[in-house]
Protein backbone atom coordinates (compact mmCIF):
# COMPACT_ATOMS: atom_id res chain seq x y z
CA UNK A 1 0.00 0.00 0.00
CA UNK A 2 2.67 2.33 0.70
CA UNK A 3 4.32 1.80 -2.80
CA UNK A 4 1.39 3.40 -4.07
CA UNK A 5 1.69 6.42 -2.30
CA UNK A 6 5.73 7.59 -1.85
CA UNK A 7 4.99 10.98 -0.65
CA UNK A 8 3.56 9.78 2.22
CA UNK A 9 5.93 6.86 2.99
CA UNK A 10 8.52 9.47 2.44
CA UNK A 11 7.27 11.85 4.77
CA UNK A 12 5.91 9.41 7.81
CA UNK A 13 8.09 6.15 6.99
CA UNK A 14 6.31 3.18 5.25
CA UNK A 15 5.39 1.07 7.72
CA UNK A 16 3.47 4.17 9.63
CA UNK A 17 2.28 5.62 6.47
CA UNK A 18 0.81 1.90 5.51
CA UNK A 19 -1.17 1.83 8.53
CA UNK A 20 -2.50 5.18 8.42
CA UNK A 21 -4.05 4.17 5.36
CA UNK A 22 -5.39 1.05 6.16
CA UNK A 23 -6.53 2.12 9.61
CA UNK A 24 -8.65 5.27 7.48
CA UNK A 25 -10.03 2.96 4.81
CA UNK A 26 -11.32 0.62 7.10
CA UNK A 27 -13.49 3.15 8.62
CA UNK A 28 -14.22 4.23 5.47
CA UNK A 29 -15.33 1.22 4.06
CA UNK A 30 -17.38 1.01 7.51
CA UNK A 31 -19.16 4.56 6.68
CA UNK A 32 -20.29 3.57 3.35
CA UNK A 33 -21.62 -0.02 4.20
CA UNK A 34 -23.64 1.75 7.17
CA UNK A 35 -25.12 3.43 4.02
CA UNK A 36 -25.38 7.02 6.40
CA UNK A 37 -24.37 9.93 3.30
CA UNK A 38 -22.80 12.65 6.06
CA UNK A 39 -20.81 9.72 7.76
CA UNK A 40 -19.03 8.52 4.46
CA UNK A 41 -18.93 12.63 3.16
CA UNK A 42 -16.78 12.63 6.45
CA UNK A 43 -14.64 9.49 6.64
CA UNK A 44 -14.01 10.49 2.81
CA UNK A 45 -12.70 13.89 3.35
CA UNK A 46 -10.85 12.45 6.23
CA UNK A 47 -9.20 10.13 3.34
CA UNK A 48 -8.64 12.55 1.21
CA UNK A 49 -6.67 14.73 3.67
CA UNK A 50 -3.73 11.67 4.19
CA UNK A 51 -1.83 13.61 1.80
CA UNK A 52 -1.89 16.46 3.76
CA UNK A 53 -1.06 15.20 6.74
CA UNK A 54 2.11 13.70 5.60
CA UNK A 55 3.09 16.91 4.27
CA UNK A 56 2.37 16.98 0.65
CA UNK A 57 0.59 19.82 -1.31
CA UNK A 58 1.40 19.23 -4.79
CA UNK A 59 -1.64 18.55 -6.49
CA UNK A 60 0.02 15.57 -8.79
CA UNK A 61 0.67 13.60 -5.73
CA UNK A 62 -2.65 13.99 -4.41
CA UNK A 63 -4.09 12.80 -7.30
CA UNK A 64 -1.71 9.44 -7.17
CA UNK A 65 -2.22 9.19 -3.87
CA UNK A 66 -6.09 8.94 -4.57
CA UNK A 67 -5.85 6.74 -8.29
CA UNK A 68 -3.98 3.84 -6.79
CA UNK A 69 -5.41 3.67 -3.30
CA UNK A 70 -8.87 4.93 -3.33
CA UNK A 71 -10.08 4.43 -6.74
CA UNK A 72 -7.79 1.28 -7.28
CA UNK A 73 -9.02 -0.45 -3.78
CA UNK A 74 -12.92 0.96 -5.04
CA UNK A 75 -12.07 -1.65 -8.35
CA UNK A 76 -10.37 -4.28 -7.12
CA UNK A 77 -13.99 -4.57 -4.56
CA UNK A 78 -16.04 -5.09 -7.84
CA UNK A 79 -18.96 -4.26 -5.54
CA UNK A 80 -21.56 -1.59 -4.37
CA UNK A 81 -19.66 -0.40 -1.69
CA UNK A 82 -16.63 0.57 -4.33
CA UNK A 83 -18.82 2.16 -6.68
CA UNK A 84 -20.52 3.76 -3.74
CA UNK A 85 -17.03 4.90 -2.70
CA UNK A 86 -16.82 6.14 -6.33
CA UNK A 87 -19.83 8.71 -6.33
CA UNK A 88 -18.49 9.98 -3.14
CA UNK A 89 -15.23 11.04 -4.26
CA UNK A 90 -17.18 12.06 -7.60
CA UNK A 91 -19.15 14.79 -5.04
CA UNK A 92 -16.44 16.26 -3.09
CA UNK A 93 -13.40 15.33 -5.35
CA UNK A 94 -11.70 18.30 -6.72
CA UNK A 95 -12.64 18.32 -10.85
CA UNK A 96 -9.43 16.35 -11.65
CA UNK A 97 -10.39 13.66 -9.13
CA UNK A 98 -13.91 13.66 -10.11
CA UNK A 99 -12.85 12.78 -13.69
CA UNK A 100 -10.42 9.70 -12.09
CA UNK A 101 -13.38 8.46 -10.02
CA UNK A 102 -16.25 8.88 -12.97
CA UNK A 103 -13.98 6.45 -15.08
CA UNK A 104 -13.31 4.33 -12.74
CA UNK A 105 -17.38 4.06 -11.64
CA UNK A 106 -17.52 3.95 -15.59
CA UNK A 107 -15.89 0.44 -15.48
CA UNK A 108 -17.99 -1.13 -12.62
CA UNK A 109 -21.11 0.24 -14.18
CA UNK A 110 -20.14 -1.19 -17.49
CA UNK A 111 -20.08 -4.60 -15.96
CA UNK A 112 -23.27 -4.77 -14.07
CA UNK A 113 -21.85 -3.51 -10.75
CA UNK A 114 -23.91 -0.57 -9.26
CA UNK A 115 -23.68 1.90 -6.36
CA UNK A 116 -26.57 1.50 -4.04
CA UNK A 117 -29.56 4.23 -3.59
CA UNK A 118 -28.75 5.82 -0.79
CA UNK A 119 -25.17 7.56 -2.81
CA UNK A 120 -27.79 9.74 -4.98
CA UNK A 121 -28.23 11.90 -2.07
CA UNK A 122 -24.77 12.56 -1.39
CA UNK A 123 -24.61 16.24 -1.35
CA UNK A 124 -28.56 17.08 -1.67
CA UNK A 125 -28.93 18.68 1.54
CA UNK A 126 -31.20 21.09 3.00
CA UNK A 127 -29.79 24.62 4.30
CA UNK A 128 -31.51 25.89 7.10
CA UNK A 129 -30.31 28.33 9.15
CA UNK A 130 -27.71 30.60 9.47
CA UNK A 131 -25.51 32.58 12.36
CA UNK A 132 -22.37 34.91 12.91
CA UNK A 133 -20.14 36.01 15.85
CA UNK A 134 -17.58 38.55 15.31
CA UNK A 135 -15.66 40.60 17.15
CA UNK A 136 -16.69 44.62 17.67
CA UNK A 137 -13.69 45.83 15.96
CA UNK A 138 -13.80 43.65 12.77
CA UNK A 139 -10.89 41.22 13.05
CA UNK A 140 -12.15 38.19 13.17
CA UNK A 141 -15.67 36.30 12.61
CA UNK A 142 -16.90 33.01 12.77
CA UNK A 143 -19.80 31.83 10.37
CA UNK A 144 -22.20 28.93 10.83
CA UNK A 145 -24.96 27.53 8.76
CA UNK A 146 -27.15 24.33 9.55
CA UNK A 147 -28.27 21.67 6.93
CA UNK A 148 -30.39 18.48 6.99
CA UNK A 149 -30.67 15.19 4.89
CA UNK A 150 -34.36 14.58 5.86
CA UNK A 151 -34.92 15.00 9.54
CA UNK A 152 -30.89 14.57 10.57
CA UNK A 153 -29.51 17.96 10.78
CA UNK A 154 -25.61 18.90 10.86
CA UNK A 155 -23.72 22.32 10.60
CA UNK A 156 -20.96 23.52 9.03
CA UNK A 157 -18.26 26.14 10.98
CA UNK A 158 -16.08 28.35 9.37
CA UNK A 159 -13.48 30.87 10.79
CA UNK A 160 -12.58 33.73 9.02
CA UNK A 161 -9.59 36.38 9.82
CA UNK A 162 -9.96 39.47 8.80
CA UNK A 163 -6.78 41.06 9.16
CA UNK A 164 -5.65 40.91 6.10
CA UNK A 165 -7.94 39.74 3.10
CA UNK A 166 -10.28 37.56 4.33
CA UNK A 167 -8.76 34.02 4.26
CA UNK A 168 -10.65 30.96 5.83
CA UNK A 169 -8.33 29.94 8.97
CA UNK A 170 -10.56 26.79 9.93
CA UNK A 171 -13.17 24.30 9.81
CA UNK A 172 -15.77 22.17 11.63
CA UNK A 173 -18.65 20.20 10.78
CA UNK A 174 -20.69 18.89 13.60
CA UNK A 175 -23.48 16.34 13.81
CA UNK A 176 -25.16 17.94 16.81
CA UNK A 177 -26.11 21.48 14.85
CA UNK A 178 -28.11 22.73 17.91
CA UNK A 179 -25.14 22.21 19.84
CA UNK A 180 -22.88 24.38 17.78
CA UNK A 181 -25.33 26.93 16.93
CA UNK A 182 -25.50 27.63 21.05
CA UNK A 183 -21.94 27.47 21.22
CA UNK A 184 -21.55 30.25 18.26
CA UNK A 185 -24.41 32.49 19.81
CA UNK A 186 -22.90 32.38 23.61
CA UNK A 187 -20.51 35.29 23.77
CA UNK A 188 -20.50 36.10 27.79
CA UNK A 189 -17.28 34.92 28.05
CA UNK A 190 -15.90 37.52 26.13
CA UNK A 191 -16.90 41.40 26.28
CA UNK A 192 -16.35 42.63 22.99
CA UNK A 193 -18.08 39.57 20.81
CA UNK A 194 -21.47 40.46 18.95
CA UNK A 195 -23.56 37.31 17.80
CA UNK A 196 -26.52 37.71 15.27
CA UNK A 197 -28.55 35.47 12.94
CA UNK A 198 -27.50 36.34 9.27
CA UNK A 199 -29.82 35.02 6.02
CA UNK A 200 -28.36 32.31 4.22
CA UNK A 201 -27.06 34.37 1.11
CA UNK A 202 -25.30 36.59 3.60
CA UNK A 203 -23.75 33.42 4.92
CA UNK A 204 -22.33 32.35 1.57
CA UNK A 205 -21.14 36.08 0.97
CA UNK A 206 -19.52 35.38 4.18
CA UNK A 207 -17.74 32.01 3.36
CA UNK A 208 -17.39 31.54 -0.16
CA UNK A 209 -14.54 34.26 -0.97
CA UNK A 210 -12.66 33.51 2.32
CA UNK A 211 -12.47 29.46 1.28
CA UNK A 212 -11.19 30.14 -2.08
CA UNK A 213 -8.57 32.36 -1.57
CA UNK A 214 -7.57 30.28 1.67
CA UNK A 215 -7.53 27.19 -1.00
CA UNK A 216 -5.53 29.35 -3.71
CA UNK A 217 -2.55 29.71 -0.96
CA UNK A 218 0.06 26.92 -1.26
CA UNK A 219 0.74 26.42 2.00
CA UNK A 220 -2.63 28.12 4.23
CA UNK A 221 -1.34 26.52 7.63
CA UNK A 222 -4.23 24.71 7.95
CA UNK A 223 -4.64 22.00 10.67
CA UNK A 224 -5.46 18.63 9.52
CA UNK A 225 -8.87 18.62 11.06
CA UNK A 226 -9.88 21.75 9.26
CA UNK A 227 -8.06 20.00 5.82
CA UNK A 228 -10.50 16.99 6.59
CA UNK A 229 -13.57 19.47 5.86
CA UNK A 230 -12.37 21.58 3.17
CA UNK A 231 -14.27 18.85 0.43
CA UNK A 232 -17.81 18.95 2.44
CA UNK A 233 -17.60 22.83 3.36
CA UNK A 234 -17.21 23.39 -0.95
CA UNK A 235 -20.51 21.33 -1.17
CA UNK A 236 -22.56 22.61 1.95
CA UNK A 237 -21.53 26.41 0.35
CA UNK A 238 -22.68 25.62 -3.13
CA UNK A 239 -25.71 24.69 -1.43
CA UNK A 240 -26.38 28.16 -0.06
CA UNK A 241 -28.58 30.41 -1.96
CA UNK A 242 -26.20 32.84 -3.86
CA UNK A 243 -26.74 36.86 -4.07
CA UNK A 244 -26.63 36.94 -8.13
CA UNK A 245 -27.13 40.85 -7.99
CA UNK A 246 -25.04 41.61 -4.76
CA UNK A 247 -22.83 44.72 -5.04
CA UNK A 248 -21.54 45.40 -1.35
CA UNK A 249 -21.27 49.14 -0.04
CA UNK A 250 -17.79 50.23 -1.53
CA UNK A 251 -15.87 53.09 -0.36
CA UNK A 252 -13.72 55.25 -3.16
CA UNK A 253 -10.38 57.01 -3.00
CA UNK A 254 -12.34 60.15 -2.54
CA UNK A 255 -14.40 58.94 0.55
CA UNK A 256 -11.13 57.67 2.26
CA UNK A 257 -9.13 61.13 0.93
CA UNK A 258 -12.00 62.93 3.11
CA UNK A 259 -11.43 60.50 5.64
CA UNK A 260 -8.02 61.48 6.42
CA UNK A 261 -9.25 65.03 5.97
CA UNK A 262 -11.26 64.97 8.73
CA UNK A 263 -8.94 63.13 10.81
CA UNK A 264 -6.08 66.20 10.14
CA UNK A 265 -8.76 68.47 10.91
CA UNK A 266 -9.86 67.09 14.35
CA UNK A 267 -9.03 68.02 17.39
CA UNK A 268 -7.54 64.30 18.34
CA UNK A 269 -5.22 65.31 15.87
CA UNK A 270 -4.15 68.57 16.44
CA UNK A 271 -0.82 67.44 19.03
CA UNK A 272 0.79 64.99 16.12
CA UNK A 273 -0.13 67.61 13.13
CA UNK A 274 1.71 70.19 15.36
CA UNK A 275 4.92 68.22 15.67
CA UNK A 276 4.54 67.14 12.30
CA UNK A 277 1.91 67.41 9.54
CA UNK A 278 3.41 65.51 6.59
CA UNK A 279 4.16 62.58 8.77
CA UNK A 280 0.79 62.71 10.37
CA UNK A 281 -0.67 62.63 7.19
CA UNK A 282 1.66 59.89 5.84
CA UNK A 283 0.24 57.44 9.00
CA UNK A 284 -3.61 58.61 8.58
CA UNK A 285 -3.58 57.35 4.82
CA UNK A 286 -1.67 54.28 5.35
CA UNK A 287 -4.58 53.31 7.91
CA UNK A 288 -7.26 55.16 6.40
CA UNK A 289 -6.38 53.40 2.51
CA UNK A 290 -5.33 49.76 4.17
CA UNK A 291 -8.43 49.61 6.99
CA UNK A 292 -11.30 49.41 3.89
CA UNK A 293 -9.27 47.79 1.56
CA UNK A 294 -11.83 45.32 1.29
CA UNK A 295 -15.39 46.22 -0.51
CA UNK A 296 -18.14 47.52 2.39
CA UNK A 297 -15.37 48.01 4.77
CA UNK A 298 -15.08 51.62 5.93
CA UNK A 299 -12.15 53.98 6.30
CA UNK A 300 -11.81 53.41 10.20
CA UNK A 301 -12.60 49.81 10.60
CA UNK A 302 -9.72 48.28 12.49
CA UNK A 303 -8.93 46.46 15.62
CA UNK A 304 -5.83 45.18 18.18
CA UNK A 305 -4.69 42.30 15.68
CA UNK A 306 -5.53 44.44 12.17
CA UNK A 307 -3.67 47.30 13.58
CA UNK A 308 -0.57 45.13 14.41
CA UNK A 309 -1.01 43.41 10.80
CA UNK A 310 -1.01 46.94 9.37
CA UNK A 311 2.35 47.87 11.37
CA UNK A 312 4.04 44.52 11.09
CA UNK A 313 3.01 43.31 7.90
CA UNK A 314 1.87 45.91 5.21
CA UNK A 315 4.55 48.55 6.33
CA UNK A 316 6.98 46.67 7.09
CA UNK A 317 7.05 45.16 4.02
CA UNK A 318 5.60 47.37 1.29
CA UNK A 319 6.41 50.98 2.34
CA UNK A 320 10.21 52.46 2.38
CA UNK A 321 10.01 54.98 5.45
CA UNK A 322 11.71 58.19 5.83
CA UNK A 323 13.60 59.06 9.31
CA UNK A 324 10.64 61.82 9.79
CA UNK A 325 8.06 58.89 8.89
CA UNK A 326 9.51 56.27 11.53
CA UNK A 327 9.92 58.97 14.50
CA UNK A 328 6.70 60.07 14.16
CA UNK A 329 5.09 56.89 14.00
CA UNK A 330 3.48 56.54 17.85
CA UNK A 331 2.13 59.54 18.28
CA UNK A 332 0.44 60.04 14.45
CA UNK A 333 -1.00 56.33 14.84
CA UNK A 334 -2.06 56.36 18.40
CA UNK A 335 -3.77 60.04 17.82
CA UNK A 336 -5.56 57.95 14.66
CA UNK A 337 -7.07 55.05 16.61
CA UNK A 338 -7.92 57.38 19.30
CA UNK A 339 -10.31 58.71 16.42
CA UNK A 340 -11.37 55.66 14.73
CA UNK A 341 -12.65 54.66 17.54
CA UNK A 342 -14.90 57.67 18.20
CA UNK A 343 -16.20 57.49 14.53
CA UNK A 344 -17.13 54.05 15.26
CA UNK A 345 -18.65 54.98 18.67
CA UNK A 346 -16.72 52.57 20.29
CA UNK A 347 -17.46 53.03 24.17
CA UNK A 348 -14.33 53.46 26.99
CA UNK A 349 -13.07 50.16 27.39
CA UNK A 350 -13.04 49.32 23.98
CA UNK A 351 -11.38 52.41 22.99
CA UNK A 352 -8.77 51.50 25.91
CA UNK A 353 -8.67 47.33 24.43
CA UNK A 354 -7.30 49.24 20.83
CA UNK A 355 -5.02 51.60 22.61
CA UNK A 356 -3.32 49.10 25.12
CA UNK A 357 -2.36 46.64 22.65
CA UNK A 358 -0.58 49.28 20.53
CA UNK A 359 2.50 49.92 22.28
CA UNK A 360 3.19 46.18 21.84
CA UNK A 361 3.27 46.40 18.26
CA UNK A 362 5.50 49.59 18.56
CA UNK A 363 7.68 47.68 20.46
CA UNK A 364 8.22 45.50 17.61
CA UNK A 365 8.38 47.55 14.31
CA UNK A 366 11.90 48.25 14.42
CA UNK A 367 13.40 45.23 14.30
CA UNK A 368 10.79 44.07 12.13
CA UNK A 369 11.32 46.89 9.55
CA UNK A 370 14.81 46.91 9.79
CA UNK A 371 14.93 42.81 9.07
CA UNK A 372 16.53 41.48 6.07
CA UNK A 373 13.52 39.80 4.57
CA UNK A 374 11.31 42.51 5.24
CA UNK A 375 13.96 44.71 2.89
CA UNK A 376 14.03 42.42 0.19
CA UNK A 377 9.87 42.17 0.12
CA UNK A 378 10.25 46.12 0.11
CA UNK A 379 12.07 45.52 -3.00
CA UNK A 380 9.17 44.13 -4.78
CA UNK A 381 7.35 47.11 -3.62
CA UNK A 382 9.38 49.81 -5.08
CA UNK A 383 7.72 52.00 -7.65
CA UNK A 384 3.64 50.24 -6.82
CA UNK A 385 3.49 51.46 -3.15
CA UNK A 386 2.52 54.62 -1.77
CA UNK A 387 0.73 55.45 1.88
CA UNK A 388 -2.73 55.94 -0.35
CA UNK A 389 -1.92 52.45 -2.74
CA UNK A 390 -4.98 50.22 -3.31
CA UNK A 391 -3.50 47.59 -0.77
CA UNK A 392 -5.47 44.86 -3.21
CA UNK A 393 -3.76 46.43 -6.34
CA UNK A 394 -0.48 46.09 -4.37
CA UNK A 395 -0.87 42.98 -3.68
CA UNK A 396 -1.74 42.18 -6.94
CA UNK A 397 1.26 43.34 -8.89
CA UNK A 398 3.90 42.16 -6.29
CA UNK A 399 2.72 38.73 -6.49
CA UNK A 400 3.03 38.75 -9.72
CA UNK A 401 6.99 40.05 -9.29
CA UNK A 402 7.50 37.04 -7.19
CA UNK A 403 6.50 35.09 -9.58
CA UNK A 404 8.93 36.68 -11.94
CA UNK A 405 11.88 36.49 -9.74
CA UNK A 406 11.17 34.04 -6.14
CA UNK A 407 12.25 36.05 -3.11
CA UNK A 408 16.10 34.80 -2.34
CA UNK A 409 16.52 32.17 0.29
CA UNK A 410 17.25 33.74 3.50
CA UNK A 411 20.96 31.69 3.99
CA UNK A 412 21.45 33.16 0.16
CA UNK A 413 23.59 36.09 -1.32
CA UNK A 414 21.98 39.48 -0.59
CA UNK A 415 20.24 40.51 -2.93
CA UNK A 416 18.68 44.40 -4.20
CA UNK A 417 15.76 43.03 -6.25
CA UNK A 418 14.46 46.34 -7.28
CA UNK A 419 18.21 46.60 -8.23
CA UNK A 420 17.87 45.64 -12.62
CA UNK A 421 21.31 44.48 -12.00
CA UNK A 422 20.85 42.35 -8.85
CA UNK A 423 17.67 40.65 -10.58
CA UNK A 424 19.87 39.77 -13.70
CA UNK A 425 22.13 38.03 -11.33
CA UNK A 426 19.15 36.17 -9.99
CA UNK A 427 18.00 35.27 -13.41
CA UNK A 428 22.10 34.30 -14.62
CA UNK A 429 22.36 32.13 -11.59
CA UNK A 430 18.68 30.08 -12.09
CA UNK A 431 18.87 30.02 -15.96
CA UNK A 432 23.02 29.81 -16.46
CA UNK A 433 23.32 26.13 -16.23
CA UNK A 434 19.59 25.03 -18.36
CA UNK A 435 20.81 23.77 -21.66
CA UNK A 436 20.24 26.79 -24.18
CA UNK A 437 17.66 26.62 -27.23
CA UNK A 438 19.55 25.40 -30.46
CA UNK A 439 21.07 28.66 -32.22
CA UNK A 440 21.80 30.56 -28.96
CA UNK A 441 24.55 30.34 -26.43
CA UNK A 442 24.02 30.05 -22.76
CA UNK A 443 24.44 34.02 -22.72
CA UNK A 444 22.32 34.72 -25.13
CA UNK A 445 19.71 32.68 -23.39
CA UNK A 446 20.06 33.93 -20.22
CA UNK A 447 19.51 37.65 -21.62
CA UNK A 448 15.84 36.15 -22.83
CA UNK A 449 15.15 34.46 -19.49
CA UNK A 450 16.20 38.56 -18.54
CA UNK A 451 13.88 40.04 -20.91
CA UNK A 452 10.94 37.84 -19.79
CA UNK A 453 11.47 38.34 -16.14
CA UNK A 454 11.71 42.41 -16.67
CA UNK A 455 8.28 41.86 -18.86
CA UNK A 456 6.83 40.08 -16.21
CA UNK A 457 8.06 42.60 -13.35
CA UNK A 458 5.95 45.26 -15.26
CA UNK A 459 2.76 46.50 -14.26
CA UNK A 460 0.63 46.63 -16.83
CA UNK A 461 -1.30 43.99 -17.97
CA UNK A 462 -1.53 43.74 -21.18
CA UNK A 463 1.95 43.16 -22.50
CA UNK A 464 2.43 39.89 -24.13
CA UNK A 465 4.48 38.40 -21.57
CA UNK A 466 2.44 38.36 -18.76
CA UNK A 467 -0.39 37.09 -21.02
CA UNK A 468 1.21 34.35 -22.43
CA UNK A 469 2.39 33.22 -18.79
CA UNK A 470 -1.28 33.31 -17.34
CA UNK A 471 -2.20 31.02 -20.04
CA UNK A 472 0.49 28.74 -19.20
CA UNK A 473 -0.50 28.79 -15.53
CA UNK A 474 -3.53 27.77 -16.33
CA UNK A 475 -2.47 25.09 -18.16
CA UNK A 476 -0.02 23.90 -14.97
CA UNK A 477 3.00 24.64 -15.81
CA UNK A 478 5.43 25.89 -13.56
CA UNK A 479 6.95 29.03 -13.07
CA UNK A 480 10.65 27.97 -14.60
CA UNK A 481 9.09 26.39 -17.23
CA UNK A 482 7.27 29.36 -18.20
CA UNK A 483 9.93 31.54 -18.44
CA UNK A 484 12.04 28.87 -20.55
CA UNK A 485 9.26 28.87 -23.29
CA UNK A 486 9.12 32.27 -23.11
CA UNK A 487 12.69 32.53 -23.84
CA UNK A 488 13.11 29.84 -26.14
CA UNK A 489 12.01 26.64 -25.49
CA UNK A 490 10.96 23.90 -22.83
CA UNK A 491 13.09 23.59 -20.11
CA UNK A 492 14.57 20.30 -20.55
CA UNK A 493 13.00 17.55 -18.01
């Protein structure tokens, strides 16, 4: 069994990784012939998240992983149960393992061997209810939504941060919905959590976004138990009415210019304008333009762990500071909060919860700015970022630079990547030892790989490089790759 799988031998050791397997099947194969649809969608999700827990992510292996154990155990069977098996990967499989499994139940069907009744309502569940707790300054929420097969109701859970674009950070299914539901409306044991019953299209709004872009990262940090429900949460969402017509309240450059207008003008302000106006102004955009970032989000909504994200993270790493810009820093930003929070009519100790937690992040920024890898991602920044940048533009755009050129390995040669001549380098010593296209010299083909990586670093969107390379992405290949056709030809494999 482990032969069939190396990443996972590799990662756990073959005798553990065999047993892992075996031990998961069985209770598999126990779910499916108890004919109960949420208990298989669950012991199959569990199956499918082996890979993960042996540390694989590459899509390839998953896919092996689930052609010659799953599908190839689901054959050998040449019974119900396997072609039960089949349909249930077929309704939470990912679209390249739903085409492995639909052949596969192709071949049973064609000789006679059926799935039993009960698999055609895999999936066909009832929503029912809906319900969100969140926190009062807008950092964090946590979304639940009931659904039934008949009269047997379960829920799904989903937590979303909202610190930086909102990213899925786990998820829960439970069997006892009431149970959960009471658990997601009980907030006494903690002052400043809201809880409120949402409608079901404002619970897919609220879940649907956050689980694909946590599913687009390579590497989300999920746990394992949270990877065990990402198959079932994809279904229970698509079940949720959607909002076909849904624009949410946006904000424009103009309402978050007169933001920060008001914010010079008032009186919370007047102590940092007075010691300095340009910096003051520097720090009120930079929170004003990052805290609505996000569609329906307004120009003051932040809170203890957004606010450190914003110091720590966006700063740090996008924005090259002047002397004036990083002295001024405490008292513009504190003198900012202190007037967020009175826009927001926060009351006195939540006001207080924002200020205390700021000195902590103070604390922190210089070595954090001043760290080697938060000069090189500064790097990627230079020229796109400004204190009033569209932080999702910026993000955009430097992606797509890393993509271009990978941030260095830490233990590697320093590198200036905003530096033409320091990216060169990079591109001479990742493309000066691939065989060159026939008719060009290993010089000749490193000044392509050169050209394509400066095409790439580019912002605009419509020059042929970049076009050609989303295509290619789209296709699978891989970054290196790219470039090599771009340049010439195939690398060679």
């Amino acid at each position: 069994m482990g032969a069939a799988f190396a990443g996972v031998g590799d990662t756990l050791g073959r005798g553990e990784a065999d047993a892992i397997v075996q031990r998961v099947l069985s209770t598999l194969w126990g779910a499916i012939a108890a004919g109960d649809p949420l208990r298989a969608e669950l012991e199959t999700s569990t199956t499918l998240a082996i890979p993960h827990v042996a540390g694989q992510r590459d899509p390839a292996e998953i896919e092996s992983f689930v052609s010659t154990v799953l599908v190839s155990e689901a054959i050998r069977r040449q019974t119900p149960d396997g072609a039960a098996m089949l349909r249930t990967l077929m309704a939470l499989g990912t679209p390249a393992i739903r085409k492995i499994a639909s052949r596969a139940l192709g071949e049973l069907t064609g000789g006679g061997i059926y799935p039993p009744e009960w698999v055609t309502e895999i999936g066909k569940v009832t929503p029912g209810q809906a319900w969100r707790r969140y926190d009062v300054f807008g950092d964090d929420e946590t979304v639940a939504a009931t659904f039934s097969y008949g009269e047997t109701e379960h829920a799904l859970v989903m937590q979303v941060d909202l610190t930086g674009f909102p990213i899925t950070t786990a998820i829960g299914v439970a069997s006892n919905a009431a149970s959960l539901l009471e658990a997601v409306k009980h907030i006494d044991d903690d002052e400043f959590d809201r809880a409120e019953q949402i409608d079901l299209t404002e619970a897919r709004r609220r879940m649907e976004e956050p689980l694909a872009r946590c599913e687009e990262e390579s590497d989300p940090g999920l746990s394992a138990d949270t990877v065990a429900y990402l198959p079932i949460a994809r279904t229970r969402i698509r079940r949720l009415p959607a909002e076909p017509f849904y624009v949410p309240a946006d904000f424009t450059d103009a309402d978050r210019a007169a933001a920060a207008d008001d914010f010079m003008k008032s009186p919370l302000a007047a102590e940092a304008v007075a010691a300095d106006e340009e910096s003051t102004r520097f720090w009120a955009e930079v929170l004003t333009w990052y805290s609505s970032r996000i569609s329906g989000e307004p120009p003051t909504q932040v809170g203890p762990r957004k606010l450190a994200h914003i110091l720590l993270g966006h700063v740090v790493s996008a924005l090259t500071l002047s002397p004036a810009q990083r002295q001024h820093r405490e008292p513009a930003v504190t003198a900012w909060v202190r007037w967020s929070a009175e826009q927001r009519s926060l009351d006195e100790a939540q006001t207080s919860h924002l200020i205390e937690r700021l000195p902590d992040a103070f604390s922190q920024f210089d070595e954090a700015y001043d760290d080697p890898r938060s000069a090189t991602l500064r790097g990627y920044a230079v020229g796109l970022a400004a204190s009033d940048v569209d932080v999702s533009w910026l993000t955009a755009h430097v992606g797509r630079r890393i993509f271009a050129l990978p941030i260095p390995a830490p233990d590697g040669e320093r590198r200036d990547v905003s530096d033409p001549a320091d990216r060169r380098a990079m591109v001479e010593a990742e493309f000066g030892s691939c065989t060159p296209p026939a008719g060009m010299t290993s010089e000749q083909f490193v000044d392509a790989a050169f050209g394509v990586v400066e095409e790439l670093w580019r912002t605009d969107d419509l020059n042929p490089a970049y076009r050609a390379a989303s295509a290619m992405m789209l296709d699978g290949v891989g970054r290196h790759d790219i470039i090599h056709r771009l340049a010439g030809e195939p690398a060679p494999r």
